[in-house]
C-alpha atoms as a PDB file:
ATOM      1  CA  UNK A   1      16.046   0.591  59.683  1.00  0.00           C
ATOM      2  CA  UNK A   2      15.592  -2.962  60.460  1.00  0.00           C
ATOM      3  CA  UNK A   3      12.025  -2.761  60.898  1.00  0.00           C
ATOM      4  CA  UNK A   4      12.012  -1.696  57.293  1.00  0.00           C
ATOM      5  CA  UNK A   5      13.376  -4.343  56.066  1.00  0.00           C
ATOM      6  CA  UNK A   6      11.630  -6.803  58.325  1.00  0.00           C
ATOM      7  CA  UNK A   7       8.865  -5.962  56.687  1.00  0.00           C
ATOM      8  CA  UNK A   8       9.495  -6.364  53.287  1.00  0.00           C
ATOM      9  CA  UNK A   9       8.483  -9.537  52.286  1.00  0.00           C
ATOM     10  CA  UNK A  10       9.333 -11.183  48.843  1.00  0.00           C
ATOM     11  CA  UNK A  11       7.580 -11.444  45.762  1.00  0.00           C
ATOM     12  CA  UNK A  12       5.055 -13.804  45.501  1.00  0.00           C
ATOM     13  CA  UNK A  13       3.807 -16.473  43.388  1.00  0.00           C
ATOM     14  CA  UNK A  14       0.479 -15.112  43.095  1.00  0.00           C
ATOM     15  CA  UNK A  15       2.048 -11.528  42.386  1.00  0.00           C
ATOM     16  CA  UNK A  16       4.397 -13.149  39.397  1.00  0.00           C
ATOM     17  CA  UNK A  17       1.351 -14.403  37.631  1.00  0.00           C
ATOM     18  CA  UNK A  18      -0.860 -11.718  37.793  1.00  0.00           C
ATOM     19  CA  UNK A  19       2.680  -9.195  36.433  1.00  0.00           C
ATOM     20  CA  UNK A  20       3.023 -12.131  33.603  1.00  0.00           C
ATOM     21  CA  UNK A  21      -0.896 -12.126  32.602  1.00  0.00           C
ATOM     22  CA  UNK A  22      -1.108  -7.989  32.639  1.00  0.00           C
ATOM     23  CA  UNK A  23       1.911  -8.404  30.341  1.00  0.00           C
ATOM     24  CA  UNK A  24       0.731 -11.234  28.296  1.00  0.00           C
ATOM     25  CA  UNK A  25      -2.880  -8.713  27.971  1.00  0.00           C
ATOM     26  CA  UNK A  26      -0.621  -5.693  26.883  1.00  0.00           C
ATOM     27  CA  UNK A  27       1.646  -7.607  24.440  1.00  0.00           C
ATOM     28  CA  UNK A  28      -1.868  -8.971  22.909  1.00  0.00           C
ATOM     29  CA  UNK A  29      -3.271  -5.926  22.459  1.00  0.00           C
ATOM     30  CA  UNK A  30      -0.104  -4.495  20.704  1.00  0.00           C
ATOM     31  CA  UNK A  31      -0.184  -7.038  18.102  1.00  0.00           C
ATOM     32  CA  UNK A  32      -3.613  -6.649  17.483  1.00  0.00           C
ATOM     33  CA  UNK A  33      -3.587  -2.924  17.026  1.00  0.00           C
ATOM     34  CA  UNK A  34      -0.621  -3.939  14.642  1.00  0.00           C
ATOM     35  CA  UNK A  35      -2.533  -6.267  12.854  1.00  0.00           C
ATOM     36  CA  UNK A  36      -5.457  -3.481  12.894  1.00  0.00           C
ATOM     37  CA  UNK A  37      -3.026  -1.011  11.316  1.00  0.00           C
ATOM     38  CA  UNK A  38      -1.610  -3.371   8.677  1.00  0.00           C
ATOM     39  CA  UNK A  39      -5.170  -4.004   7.981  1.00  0.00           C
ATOM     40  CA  UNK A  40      -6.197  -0.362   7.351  1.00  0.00           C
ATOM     41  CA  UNK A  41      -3.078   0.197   5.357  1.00  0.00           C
ATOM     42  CA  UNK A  42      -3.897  -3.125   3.294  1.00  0.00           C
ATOM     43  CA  UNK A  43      -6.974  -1.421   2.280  1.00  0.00           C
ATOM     44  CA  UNK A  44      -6.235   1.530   1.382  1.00  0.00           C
ATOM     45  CA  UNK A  45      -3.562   0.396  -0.900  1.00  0.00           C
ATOM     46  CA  UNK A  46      -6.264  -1.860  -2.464  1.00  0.00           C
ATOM     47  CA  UNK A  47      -8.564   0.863  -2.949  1.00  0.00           C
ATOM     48  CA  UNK A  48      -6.289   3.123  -4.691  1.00  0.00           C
ATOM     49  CA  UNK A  49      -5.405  -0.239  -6.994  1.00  0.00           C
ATOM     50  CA  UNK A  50      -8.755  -0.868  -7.496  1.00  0.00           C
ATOM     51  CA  UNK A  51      -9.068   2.930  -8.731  1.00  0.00           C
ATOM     52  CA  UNK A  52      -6.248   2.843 -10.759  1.00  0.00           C
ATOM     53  CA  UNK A  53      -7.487  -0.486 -12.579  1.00  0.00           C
ATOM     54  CA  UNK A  54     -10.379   2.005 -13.146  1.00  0.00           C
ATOM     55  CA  UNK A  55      -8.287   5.030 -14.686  1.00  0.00           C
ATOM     56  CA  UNK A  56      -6.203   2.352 -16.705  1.00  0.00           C
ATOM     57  CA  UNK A  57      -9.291   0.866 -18.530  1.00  0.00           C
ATOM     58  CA  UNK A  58     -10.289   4.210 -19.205  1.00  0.00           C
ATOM     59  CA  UNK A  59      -7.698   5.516 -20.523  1.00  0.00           C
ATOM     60  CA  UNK A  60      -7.196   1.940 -22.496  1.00  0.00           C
ATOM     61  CA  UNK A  61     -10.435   2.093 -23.937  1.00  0.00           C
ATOM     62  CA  UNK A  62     -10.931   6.261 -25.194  1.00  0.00           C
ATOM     63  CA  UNK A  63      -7.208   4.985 -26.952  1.00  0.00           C
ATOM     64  CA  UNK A  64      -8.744   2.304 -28.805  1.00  0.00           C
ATOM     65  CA  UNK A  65     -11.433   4.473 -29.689  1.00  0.00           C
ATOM     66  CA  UNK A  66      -8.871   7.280 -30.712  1.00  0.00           C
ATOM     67  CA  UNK A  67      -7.180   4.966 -32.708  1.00  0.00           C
ATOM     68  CA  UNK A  68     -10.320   3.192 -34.699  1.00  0.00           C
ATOM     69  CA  UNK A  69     -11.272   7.189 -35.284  1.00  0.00           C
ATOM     70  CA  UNK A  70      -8.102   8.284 -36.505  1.00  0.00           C
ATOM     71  CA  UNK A  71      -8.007   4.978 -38.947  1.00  0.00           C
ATOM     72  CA  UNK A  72     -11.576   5.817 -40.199  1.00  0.00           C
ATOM     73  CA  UNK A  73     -10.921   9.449 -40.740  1.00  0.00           C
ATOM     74  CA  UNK A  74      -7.586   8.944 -42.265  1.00  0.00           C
ATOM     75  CA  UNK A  75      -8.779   6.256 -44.751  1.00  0.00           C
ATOM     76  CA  UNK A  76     -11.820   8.441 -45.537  1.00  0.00           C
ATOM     77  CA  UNK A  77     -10.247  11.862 -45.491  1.00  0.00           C
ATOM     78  CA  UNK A  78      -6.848  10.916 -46.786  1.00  0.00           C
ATOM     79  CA  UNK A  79      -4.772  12.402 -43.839  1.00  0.00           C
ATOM     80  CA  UNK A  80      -6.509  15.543 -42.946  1.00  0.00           C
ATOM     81  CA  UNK A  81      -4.543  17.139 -39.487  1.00  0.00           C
ATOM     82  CA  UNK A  82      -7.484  16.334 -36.946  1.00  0.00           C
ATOM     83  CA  UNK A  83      -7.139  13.175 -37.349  1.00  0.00           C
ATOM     84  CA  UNK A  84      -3.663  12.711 -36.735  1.00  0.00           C
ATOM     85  CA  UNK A  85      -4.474  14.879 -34.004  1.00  0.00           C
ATOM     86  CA  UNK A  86      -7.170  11.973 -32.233  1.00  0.00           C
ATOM     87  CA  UNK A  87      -4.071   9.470 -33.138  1.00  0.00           C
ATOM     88  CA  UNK A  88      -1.839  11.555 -30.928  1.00  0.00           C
ATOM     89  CA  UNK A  89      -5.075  11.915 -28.245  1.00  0.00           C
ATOM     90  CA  UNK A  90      -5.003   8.012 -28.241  1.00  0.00           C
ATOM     91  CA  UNK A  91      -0.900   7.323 -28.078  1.00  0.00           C
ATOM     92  CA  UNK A  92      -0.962   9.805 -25.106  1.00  0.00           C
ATOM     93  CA  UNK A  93      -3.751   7.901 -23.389  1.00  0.00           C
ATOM     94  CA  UNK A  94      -1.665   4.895 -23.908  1.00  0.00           C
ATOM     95  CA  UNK A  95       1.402   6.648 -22.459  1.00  0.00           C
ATOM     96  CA  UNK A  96      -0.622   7.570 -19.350  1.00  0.00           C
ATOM     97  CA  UNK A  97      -1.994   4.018 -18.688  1.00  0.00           C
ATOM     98  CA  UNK A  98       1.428   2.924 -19.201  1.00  0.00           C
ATOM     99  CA  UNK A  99       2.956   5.680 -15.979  1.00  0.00           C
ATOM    100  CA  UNK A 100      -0.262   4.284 -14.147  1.00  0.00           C
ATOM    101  CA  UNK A 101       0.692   0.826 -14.233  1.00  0.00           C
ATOM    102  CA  UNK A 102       4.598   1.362 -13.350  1.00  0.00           C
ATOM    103  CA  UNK A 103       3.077   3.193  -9.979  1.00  0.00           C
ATOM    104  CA  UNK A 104       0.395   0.463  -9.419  1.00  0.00           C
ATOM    105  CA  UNK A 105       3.270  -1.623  -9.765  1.00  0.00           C
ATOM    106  CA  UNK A 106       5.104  -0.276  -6.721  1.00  0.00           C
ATOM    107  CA  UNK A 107       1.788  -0.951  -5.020  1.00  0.00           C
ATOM    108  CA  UNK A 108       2.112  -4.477  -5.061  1.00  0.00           C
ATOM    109  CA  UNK A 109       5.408  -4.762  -4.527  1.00  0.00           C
ATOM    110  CA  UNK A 110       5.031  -4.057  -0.941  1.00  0.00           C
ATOM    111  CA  UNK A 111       3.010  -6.915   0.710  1.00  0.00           C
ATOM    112  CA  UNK A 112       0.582  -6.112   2.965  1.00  0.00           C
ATOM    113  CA  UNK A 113       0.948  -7.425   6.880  1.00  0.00           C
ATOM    114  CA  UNK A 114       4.729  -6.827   5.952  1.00  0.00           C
ATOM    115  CA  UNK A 115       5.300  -4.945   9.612  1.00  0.00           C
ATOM    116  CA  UNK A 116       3.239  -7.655  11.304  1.00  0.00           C
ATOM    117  CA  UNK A 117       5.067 -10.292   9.821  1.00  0.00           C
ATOM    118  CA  UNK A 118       8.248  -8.687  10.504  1.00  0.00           C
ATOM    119  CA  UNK A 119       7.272  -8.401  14.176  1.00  0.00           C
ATOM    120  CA  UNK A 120       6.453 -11.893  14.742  1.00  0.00           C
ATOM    121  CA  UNK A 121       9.488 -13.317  12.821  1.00  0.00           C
ATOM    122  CA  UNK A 122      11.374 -10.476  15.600  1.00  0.00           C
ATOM    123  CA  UNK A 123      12.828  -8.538  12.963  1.00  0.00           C
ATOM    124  CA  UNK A 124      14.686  -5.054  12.496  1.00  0.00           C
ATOM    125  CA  UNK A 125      12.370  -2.389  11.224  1.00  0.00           C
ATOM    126  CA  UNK A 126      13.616  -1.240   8.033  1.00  0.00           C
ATOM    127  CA  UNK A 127      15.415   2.490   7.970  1.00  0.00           C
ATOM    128  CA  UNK A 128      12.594   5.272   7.097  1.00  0.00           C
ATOM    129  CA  UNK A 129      12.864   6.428   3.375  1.00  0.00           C
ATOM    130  CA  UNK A 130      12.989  10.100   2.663  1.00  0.00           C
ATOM    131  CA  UNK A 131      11.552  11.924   0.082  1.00  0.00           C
ATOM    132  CA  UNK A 132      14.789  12.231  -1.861  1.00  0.00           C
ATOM    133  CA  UNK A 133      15.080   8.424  -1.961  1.00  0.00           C
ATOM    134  CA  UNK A 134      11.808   8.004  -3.244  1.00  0.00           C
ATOM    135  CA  UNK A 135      11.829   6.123  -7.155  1.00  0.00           C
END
């Protein structure tokens, strides 16, 4: 028994720096597969903005159309059905850029590098939301 702990020697100085660097290495890498993540995520949400910029204008510009068509061919056919049916065509592609632009707004509200940031400034992860919560 004594020989056992004869021959335990303490920790060393040499030992404590190489523990700190192989933790300094892993803590680095953490925070750069965070930022990696954030990155990815930051993307994707800007694609799917980008794309739904696209869809808006779309939609934006076959209502403008709708609605110069349905002026002509009311003015010129003094309110024959199919043309209030185009001016219906163009309110609902107005309606649907409209529900586009409330989700692209939830898009941005969310920042990206937002669990980066919250890392570095060392704080609490916010509770998961569940479908039900969803709005």
């Amino acid at each position: 028994m004594e020989r056992e702990q004869g021959a335990r020697r303490p920790v060393g100085l040499g030992e404590l720096v190489g523990h700190l660097v192989s933790e300094t290495r892993a803590l680095v890498a953490d925070y750069a597969e965070l930022a990696v993540l954030d990155a990815r995520r930051a993307a994707l949400h800007l694609a799917f903005l980008l794309g739904a910029v696209l869809v808006a204008s779309v939609l934006i510009v076959t209502a403008w159309m709708g609605g110069v068509a349905a002026l002509i061919v009311l003015m010129l056919g003094e309110g024959i059905s199919w043309a209030a049916a185009i001016g219906v065509a163009a309110v609902l592609n107005l309606v649907g850029a409209g529900a586009l632009a409330w989700w692209m707004r939830r898009l941005v509200t969310e920042l990206p590098f937002t669990a980066l940031l919250r890392q570095l400034r060392g704080e609490d992860p916010p509770p998961p939301i569940l479908k039900d919560q969803k709005g």
